[in-house]
N, C-alpha and C. Protein backbone atom coordinates (compact mmCIF):
# COMPACT_ATOMS: atom_id res chain seq x y z
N UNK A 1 44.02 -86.57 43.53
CA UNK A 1 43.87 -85.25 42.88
C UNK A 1 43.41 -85.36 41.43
N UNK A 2 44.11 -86.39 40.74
CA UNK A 2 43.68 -86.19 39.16
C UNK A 2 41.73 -86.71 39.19
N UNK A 3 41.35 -87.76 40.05
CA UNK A 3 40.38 -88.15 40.37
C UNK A 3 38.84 -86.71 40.76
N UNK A 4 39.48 -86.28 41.37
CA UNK A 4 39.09 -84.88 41.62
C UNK A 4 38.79 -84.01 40.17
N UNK A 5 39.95 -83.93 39.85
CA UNK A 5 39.78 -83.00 38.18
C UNK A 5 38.93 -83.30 37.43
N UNK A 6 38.76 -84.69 37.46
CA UNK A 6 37.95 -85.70 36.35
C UNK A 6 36.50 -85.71 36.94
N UNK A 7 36.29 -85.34 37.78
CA UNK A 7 34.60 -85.23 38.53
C UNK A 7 34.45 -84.02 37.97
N UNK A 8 35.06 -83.15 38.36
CA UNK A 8 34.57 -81.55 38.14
C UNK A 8 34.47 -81.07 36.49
N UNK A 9 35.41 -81.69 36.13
CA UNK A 9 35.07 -81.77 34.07
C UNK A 9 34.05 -82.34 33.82
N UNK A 10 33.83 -83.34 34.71
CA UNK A 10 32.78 -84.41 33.94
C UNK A 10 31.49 -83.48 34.77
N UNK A 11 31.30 -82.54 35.47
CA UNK A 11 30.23 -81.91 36.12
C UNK A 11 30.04 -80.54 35.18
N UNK A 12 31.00 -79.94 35.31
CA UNK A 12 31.39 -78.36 34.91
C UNK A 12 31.18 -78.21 33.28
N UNK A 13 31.91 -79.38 32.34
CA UNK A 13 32.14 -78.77 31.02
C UNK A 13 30.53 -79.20 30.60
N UNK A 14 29.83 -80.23 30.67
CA UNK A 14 27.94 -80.80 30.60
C UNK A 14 27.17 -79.30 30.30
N UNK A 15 27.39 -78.37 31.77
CA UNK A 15 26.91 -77.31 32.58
C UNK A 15 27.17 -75.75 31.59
N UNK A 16 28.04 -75.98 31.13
CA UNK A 16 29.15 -74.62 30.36
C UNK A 16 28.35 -75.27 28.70
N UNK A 17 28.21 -76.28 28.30
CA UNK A 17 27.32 -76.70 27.41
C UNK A 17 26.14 -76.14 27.33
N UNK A 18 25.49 -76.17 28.14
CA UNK A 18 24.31 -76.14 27.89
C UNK A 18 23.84 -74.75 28.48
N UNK A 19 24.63 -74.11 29.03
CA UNK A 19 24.56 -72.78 29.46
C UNK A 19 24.45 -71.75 28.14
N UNK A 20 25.41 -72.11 27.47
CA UNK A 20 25.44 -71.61 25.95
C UNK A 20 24.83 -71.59 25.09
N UNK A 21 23.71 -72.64 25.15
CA UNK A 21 22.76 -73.15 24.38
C UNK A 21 22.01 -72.12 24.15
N UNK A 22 21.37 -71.38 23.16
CA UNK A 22 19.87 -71.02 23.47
C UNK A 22 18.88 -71.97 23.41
N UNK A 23 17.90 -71.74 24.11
CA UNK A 23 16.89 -72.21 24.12
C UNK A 23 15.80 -72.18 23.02
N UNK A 24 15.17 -72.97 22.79
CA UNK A 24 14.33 -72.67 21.30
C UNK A 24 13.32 -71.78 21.70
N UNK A 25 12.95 -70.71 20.69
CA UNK A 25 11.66 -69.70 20.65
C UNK A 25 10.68 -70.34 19.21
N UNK A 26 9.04 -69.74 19.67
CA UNK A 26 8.58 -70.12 18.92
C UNK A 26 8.76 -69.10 18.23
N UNK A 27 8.32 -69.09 16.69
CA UNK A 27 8.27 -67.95 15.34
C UNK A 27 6.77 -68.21 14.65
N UNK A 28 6.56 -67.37 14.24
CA UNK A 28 5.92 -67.55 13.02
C UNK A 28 6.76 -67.43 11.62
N UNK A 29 7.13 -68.44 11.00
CA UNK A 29 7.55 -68.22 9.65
C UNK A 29 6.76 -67.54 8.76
N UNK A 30 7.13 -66.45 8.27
CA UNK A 30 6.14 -66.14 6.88
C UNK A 30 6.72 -66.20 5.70
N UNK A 31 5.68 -66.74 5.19
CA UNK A 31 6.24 -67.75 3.40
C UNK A 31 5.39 -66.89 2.59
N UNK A 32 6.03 -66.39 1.43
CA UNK A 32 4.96 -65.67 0.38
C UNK A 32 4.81 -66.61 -1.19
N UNK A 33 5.34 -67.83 -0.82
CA UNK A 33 5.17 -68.24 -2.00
C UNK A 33 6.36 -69.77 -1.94
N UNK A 34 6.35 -70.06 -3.26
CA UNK A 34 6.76 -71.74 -3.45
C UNK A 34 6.40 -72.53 -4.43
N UNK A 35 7.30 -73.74 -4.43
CA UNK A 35 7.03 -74.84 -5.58
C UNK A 35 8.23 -75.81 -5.03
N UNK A 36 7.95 -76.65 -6.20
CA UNK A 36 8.89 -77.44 -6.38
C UNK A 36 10.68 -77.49 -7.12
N UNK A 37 10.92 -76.09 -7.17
CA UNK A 37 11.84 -75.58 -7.68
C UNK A 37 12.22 -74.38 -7.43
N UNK A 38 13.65 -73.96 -7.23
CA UNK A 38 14.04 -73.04 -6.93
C UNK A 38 13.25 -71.67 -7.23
N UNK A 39 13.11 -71.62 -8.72
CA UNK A 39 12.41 -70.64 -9.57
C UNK A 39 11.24 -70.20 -9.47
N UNK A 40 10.55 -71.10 -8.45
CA UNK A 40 9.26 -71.02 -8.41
C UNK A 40 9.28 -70.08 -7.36
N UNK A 41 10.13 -69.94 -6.21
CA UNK A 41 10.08 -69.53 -5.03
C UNK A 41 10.45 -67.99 -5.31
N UNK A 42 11.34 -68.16 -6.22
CA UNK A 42 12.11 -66.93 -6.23
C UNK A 42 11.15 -65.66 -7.64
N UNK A 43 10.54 -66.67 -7.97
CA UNK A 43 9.20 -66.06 -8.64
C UNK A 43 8.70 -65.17 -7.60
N UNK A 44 8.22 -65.98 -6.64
CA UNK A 44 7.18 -65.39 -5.60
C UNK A 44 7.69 -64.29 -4.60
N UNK A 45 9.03 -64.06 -4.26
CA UNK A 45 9.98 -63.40 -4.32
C UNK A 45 9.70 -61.90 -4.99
N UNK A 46 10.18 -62.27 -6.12
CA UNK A 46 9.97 -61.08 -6.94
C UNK A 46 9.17 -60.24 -7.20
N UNK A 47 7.73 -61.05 -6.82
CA UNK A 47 6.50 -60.94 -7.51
C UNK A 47 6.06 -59.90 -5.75
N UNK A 48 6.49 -59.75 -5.42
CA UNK A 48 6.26 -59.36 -3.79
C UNK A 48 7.36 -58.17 -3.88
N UNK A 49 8.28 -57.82 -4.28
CA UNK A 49 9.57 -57.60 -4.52
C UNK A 49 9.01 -56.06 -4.94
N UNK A 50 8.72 -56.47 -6.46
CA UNK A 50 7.81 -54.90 -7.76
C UNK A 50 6.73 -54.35 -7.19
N UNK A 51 6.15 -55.15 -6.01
CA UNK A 51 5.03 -54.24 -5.30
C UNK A 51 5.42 -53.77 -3.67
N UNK A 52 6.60 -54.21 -2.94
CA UNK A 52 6.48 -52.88 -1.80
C UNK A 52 8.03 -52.97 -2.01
N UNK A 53 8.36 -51.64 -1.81
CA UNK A 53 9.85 -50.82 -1.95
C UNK A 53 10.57 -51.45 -1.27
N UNK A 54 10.08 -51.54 0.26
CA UNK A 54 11.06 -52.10 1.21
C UNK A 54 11.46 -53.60 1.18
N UNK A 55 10.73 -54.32 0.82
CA UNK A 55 11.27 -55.92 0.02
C UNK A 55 11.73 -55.86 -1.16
N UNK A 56 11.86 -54.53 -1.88
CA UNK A 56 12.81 -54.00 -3.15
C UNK A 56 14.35 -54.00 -2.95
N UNK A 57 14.70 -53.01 -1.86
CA UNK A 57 15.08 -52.69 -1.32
C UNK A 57 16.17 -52.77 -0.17
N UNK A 58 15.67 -53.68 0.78
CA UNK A 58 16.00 -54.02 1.69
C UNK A 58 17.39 -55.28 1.94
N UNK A 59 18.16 -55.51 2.95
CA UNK A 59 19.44 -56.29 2.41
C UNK A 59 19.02 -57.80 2.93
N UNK A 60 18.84 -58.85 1.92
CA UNK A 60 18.70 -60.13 2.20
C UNK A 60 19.64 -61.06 2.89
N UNK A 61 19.02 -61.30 4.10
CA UNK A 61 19.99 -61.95 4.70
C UNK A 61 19.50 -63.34 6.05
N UNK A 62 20.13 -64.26 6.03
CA UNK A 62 19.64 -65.81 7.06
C UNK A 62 18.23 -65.74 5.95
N UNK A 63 17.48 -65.93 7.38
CA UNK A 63 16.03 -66.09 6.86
C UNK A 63 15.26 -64.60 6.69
N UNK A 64 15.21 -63.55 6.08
CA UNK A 64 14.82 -62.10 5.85
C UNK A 64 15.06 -62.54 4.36
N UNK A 65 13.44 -62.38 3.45
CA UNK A 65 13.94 -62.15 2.25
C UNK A 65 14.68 -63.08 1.50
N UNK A 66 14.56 -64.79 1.60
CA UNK A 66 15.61 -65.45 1.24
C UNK A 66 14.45 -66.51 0.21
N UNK A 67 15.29 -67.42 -0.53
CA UNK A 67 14.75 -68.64 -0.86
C UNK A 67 15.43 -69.49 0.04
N UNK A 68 14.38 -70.56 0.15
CA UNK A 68 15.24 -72.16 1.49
C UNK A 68 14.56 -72.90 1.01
N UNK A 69 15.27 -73.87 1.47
CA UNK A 69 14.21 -75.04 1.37
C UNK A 69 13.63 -75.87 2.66
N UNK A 70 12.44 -76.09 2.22
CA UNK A 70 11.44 -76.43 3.23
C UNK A 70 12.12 -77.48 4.63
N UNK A 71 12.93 -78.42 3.56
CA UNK A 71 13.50 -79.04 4.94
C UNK A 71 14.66 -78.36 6.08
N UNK A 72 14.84 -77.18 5.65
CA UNK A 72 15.25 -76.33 6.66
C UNK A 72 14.44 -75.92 7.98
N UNK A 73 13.21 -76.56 7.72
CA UNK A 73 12.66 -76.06 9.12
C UNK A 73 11.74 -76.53 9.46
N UNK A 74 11.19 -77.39 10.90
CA UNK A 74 10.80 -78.11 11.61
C UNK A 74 9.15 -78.11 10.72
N UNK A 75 8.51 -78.89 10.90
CA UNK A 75 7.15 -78.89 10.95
C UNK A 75 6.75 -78.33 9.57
N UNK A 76 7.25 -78.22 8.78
CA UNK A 76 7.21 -77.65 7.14
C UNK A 76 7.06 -79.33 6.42
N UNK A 77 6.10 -79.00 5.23
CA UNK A 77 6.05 -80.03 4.07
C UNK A 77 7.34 -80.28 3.39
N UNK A 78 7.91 -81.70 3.28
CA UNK A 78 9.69 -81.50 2.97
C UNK A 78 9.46 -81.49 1.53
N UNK A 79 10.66 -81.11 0.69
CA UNK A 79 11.37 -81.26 -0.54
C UNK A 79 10.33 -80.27 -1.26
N UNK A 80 10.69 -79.07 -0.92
CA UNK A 80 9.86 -77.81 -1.53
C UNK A 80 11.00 -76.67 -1.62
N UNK A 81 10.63 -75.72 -1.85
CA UNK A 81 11.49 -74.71 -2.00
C UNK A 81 10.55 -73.28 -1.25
N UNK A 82 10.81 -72.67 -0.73
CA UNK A 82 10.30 -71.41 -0.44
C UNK A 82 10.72 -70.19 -0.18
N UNK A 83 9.74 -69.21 -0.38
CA UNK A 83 10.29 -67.36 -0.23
C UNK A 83 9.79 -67.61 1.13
N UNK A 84 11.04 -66.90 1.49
CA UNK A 84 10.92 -66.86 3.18
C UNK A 84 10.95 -65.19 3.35
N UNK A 85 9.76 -64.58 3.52
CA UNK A 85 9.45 -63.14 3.89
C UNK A 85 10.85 -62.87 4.90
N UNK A 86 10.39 -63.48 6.48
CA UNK A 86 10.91 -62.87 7.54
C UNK A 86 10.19 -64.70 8.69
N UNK A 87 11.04 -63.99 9.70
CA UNK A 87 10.69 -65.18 10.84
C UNK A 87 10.43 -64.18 12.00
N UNK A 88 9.34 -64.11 12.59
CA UNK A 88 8.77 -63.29 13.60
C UNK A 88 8.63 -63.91 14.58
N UNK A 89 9.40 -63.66 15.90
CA UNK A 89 9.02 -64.51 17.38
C UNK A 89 8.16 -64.07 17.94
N UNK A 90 7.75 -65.10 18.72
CA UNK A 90 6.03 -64.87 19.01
C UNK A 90 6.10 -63.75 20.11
N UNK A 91 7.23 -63.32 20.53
CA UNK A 91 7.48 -61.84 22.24
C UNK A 91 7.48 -60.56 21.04
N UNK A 92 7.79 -60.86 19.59
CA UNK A 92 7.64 -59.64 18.73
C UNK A 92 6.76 -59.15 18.49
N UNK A 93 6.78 -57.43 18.76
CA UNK A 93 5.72 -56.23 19.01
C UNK A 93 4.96 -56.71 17.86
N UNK A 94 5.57 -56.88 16.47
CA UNK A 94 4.89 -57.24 15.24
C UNK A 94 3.99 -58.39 15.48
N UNK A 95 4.24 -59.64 16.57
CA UNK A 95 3.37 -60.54 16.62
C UNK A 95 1.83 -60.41 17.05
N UNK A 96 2.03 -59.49 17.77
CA UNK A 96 1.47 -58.64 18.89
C UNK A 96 -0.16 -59.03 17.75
N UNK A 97 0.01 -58.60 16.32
CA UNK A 97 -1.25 -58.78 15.65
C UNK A 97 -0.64 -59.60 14.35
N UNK A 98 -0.40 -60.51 14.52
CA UNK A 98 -0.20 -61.21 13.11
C UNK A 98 -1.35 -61.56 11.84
N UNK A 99 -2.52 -61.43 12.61
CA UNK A 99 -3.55 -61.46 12.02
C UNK A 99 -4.18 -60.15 10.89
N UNK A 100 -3.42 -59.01 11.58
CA UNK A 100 -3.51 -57.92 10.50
C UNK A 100 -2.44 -57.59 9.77
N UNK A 101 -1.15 -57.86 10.04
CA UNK A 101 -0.33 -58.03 9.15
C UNK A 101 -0.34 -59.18 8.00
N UNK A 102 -0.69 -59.87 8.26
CA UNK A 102 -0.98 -61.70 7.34
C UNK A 102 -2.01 -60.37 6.08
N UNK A 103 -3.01 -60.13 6.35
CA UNK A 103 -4.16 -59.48 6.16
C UNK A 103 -3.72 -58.79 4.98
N UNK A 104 -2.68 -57.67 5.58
CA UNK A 104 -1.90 -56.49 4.50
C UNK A 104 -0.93 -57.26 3.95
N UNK A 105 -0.33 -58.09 4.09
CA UNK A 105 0.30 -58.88 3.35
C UNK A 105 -0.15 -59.39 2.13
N UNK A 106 -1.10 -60.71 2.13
CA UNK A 106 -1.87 -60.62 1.26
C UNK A 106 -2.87 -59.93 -0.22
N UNK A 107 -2.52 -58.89 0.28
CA UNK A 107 -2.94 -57.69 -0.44
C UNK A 107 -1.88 -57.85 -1.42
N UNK A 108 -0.67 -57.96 -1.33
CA UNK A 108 0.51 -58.02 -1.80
C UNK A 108 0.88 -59.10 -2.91
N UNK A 109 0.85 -60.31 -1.56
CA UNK A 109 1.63 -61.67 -2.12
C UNK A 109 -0.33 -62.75 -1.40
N UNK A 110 -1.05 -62.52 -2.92
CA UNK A 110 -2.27 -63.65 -2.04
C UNK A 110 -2.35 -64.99 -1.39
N UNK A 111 -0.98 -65.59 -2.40
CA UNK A 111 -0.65 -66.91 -1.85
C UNK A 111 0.24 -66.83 -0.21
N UNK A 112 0.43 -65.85 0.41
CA UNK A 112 0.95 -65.78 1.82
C UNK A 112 0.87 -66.78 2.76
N UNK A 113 1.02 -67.04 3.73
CA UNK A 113 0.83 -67.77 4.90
C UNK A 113 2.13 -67.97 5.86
N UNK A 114 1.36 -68.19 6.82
CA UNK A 114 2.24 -68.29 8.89
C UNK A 114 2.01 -69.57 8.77
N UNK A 115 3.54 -70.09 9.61
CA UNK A 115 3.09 -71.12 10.43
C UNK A 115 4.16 -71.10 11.26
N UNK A 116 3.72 -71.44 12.48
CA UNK A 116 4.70 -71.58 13.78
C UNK A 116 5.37 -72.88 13.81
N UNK A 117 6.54 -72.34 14.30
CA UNK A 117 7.71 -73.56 14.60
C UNK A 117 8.68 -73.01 15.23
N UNK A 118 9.13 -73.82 15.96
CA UNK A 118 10.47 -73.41 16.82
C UNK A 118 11.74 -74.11 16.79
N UNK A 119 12.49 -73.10 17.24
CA UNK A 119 13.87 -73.23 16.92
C UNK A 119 14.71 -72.10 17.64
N UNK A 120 15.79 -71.48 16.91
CA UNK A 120 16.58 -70.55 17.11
C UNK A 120 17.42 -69.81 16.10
N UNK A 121 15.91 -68.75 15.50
CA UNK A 121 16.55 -67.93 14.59
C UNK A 121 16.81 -66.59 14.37
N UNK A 122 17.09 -66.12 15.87
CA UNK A 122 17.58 -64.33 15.68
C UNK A 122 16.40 -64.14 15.79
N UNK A 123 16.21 -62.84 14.89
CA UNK A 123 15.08 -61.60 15.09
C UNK A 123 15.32 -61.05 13.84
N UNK A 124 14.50 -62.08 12.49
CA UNK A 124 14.26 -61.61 11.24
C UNK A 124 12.85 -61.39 10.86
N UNK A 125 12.57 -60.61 11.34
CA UNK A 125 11.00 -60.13 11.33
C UNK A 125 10.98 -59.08 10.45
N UNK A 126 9.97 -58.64 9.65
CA UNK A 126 10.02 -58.03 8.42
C UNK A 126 8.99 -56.50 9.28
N UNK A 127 9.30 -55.42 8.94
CA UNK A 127 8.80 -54.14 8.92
C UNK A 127 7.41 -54.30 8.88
N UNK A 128 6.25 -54.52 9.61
CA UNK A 128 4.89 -55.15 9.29
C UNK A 128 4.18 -53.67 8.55
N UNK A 129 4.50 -52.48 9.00
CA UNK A 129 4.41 -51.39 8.18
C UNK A 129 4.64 -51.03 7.17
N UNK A 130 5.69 -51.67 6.47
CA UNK A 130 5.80 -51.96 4.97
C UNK A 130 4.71 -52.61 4.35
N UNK A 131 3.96 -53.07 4.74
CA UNK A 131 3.10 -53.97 3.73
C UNK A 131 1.32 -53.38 4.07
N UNK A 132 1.35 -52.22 5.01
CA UNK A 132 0.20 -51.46 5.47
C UNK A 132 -0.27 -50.77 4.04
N UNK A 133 -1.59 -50.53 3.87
CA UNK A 133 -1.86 -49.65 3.09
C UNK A 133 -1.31 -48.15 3.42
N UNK A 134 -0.83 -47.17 2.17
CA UNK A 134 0.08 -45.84 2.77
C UNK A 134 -1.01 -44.88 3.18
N UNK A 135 -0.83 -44.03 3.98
CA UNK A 135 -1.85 -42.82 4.40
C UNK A 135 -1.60 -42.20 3.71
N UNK A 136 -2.52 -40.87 3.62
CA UNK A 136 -2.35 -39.71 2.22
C UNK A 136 -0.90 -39.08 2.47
N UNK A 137 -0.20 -38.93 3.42
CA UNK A 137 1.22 -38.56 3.04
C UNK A 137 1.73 -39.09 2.67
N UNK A 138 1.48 -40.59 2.88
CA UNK A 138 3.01 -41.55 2.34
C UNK A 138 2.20 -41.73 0.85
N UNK A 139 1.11 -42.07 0.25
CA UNK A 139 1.00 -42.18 -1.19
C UNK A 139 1.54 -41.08 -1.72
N UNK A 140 1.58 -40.18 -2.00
CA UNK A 140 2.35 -39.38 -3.32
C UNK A 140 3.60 -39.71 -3.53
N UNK A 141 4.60 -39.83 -2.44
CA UNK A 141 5.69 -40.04 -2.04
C UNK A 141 6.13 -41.33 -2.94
N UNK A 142 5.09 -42.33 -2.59
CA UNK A 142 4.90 -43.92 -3.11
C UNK A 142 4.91 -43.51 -4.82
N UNK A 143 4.11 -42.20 -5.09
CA UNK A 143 3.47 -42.43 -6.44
C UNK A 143 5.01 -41.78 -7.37
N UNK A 144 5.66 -40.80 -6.45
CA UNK A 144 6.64 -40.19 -6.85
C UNK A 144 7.91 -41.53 -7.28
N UNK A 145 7.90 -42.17 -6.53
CA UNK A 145 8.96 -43.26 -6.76
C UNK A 145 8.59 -44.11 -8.28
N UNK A 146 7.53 -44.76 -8.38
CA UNK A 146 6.83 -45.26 -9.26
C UNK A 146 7.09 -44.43 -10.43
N UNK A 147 6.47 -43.01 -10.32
CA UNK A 147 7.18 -42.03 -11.85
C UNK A 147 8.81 -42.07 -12.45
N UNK A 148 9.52 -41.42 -10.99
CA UNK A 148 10.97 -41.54 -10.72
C UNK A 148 11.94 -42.67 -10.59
N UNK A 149 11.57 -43.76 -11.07
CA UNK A 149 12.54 -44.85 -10.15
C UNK A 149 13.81 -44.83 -10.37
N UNK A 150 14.81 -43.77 -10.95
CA UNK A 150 15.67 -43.36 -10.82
C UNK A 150 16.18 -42.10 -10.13
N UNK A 151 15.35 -41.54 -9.77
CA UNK A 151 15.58 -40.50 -8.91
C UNK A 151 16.32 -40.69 -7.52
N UNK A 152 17.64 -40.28 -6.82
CA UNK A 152 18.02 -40.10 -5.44
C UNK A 152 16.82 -39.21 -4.97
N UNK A 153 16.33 -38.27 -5.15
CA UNK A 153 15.81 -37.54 -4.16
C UNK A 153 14.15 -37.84 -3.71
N UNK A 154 13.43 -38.49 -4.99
CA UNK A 154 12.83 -39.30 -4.81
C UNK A 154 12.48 -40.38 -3.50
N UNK A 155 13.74 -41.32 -3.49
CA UNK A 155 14.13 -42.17 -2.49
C UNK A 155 13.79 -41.24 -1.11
N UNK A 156 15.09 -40.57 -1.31
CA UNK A 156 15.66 -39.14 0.46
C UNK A 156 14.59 -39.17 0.45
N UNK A 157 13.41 -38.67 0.02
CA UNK A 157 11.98 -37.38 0.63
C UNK A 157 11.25 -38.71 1.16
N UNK A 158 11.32 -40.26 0.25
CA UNK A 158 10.78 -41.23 0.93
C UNK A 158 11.15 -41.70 2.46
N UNK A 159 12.41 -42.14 2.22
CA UNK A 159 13.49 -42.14 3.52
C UNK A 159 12.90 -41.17 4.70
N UNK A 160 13.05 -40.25 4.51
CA UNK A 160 13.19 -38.97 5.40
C UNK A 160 11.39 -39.12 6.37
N UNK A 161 10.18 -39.25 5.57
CA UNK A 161 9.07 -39.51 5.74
C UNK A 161 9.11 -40.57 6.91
N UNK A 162 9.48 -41.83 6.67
CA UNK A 162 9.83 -42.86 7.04
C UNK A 162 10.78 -42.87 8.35
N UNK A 163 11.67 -42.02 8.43
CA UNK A 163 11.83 -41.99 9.54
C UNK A 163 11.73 -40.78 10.63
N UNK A 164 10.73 -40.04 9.67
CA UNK A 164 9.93 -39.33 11.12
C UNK A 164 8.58 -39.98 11.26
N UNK A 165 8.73 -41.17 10.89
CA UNK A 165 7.30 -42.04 11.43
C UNK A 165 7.88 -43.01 12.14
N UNK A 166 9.05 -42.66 12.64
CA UNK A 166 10.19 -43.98 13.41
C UNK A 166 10.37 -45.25 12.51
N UNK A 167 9.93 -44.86 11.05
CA UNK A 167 10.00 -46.49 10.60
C UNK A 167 11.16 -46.75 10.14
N UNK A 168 12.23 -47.32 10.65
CA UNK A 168 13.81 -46.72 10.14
C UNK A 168 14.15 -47.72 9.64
N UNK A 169 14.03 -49.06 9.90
CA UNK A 169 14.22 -50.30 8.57
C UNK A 169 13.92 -49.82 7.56
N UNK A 170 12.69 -49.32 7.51
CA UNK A 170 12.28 -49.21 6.08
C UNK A 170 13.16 -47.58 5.63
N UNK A 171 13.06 -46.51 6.14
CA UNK A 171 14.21 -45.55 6.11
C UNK A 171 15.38 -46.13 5.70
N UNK A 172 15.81 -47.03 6.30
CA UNK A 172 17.19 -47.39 5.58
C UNK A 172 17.57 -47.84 4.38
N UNK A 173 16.08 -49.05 3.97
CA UNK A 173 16.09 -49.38 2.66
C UNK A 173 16.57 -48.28 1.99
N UNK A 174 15.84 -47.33 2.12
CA UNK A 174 15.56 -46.17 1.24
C UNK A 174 16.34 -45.11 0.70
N UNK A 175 17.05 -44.65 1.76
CA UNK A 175 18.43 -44.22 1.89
C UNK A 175 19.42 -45.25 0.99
N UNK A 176 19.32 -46.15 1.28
CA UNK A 176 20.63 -46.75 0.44
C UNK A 176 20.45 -46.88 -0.59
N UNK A 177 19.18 -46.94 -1.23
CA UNK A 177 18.73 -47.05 -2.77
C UNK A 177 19.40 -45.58 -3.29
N UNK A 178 18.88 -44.74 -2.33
CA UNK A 178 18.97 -43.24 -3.11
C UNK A 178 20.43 -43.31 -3.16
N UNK A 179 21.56 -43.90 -1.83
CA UNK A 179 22.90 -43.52 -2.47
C UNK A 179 23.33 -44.25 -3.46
N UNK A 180 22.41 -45.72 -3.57
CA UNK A 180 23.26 -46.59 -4.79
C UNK A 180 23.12 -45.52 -6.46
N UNK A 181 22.43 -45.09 -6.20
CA UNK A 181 21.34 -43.89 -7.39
C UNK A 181 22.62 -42.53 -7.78
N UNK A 182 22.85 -42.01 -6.12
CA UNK A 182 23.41 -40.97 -6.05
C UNK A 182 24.17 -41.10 -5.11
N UNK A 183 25.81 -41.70 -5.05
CA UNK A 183 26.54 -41.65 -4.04
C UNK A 183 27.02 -40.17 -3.33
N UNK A 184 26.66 -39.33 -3.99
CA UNK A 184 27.39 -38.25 -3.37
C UNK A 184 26.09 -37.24 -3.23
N UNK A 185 24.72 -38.11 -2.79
CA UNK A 185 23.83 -36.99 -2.44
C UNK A 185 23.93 -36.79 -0.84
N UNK A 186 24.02 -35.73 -0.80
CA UNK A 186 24.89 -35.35 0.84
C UNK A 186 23.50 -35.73 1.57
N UNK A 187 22.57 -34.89 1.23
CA UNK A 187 21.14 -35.49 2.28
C UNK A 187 21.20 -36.77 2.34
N UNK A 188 21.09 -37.60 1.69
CA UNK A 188 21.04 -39.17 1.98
C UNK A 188 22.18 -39.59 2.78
N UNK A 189 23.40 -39.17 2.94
CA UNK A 189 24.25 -39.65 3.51
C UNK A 189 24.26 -39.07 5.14
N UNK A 190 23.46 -37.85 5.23
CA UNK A 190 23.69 -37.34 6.50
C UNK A 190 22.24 -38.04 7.26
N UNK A 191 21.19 -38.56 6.42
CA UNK A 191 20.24 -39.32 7.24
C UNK A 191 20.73 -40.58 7.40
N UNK A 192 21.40 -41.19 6.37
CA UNK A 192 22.20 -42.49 6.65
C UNK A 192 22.59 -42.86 7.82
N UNK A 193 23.71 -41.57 8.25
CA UNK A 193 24.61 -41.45 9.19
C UNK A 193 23.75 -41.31 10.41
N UNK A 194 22.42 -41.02 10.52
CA UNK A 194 22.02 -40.73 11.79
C UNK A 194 21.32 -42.29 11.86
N UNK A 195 20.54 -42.29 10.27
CA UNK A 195 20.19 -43.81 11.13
C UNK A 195 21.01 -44.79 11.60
N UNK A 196 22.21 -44.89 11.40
CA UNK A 196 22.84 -45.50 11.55
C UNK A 196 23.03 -45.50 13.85
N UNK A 197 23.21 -44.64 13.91
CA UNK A 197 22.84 -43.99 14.89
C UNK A 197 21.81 -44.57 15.74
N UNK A 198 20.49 -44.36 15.07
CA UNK A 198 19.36 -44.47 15.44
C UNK A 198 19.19 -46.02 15.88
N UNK A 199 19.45 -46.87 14.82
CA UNK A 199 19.13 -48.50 14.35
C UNK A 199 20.16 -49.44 15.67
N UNK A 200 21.09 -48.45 15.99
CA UNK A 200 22.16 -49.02 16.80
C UNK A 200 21.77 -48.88 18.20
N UNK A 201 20.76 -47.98 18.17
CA UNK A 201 20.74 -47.36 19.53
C UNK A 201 20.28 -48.25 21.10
C-alpha cells in the first residue's frame, strides 16, 4: 500500500505542477526610452508623461508605465535601464496593428520601439488610442486641460467624452485626476462608479 501512494505522488504531484503553470505568450514589449541609468529611463518616462494625459495619469503598475531593467526580460540588451510603456500580447485587439500604433507613438516618444519576447506577463497593454492623434471633438477638450490643469471639470467633460467613445482606461485616468483635484465633485464620482462597473464587466 505505501508503495502504491509513492507511485501516484510521484505521477500526480509532476502533473498538478505543471497544470498550474502558464504557458509562455509572446508580447511585444514597448520601450519609450533608456540609458545606462535609472534617470535616464525615467527621463524618457516623463518626457512621454507632459505629452499624453493618459500616461499622466494613469496608475503604474508590473510592467504598465514602469522603469526595469533590461535584464528583466528575455532577448533584451543586458545592464540597461528602461521605460517600459506597456507589454502587449500578440492575441491583443491592440496588436491587431502594432505598426500604427508604434507610428502614433512616436509622434510622442521618437526614440520608441517593439520587440517581441516571451514569457508570462498578464495583460499590460497600454490604451493604443491614447497616443492617436485627437479628432475635432476630443482637441478642445485636450486644449481645455492644457489651459485648466487644475480644473475637476475640465478632467469630468474629458472623462465623460472618453467614455462615450468606450475608451474607459483612459476615462478612468481621467476621472481620478478630476477627483484627486475635486474629491467631492459628485459628477466624477458617479462616472467613477459606473466605470467601475463598466471596467469589471
Amino acid at each position: 500500500m505505501p508503495n502504491r501512494l509513492l507511485l501516484l505522488l510521484t505521477v500526480c504531484v509532476p502533473l498538478l505542477a505543471s497544470a498550474k503553470e502558464p504557458k509562455p505568450r509572446t508580447y511585444d514589449i514597448i520601450i519609450v526610452g533608456g540609458g545606462k541609468t535609472e534617470a535616464e529611463a525615467q527621463a524618457a518616462l516623463d518626457g512621454l508623461k507632459a505629452k499624453v494625459p493618459w500616461a499622466r495619469f494613469a496608475t503604474p503598475s508590473g510592467d504598465l508605465l514602469a522603469v526595469k531593467k533590461s535584464d528583466d526580460y528575455p532577448g533584451l540588451n543586458k545592464g540597461l535601464y528602461i521605460a517600459v510603456l506597456g507589454m502587449c500580447a500578440r492575441d491583443a485587439e491592440v496588436a491587431e496593428d502594432m505598426k500604427r500604433f508604434m507610428k502614433a507613438l512616436k509622434a510622442h516618444a521618437p526614440g520608441a520601439y517593439s520587440k517581441s519576447i516571451k514569457g508570462q506577463y498578464g495583460d499590460p497593454c497600454p490604451p493604443s488610442s491614447a497616443f492617436m492623434p485627437p479628432d475635432a471633438e476630443e482637441k478642445p477638450l485636450l486644449e481645455r486641460i492644457a489651459k485648466e490643469p487644475k480644473s475637476a471639470d475640465a478632467y469630468f467633460a474629458y472623462g465623460m467624452y472618453l467614455k462615450n467613445e468606450s475608451r474607459l482606461d483612459e476615462a478612468n485616468a481621467m476621472v481620478g485626476q478630476a477627483l484627486e483635484l475635486d474629491p467631492q465633485h459628485a459628477e466624477a464620482k458617479a462616472l467613477g462608479h459606473l466605470l467601475m462597473v463598466l471596467l469589471t464587466d
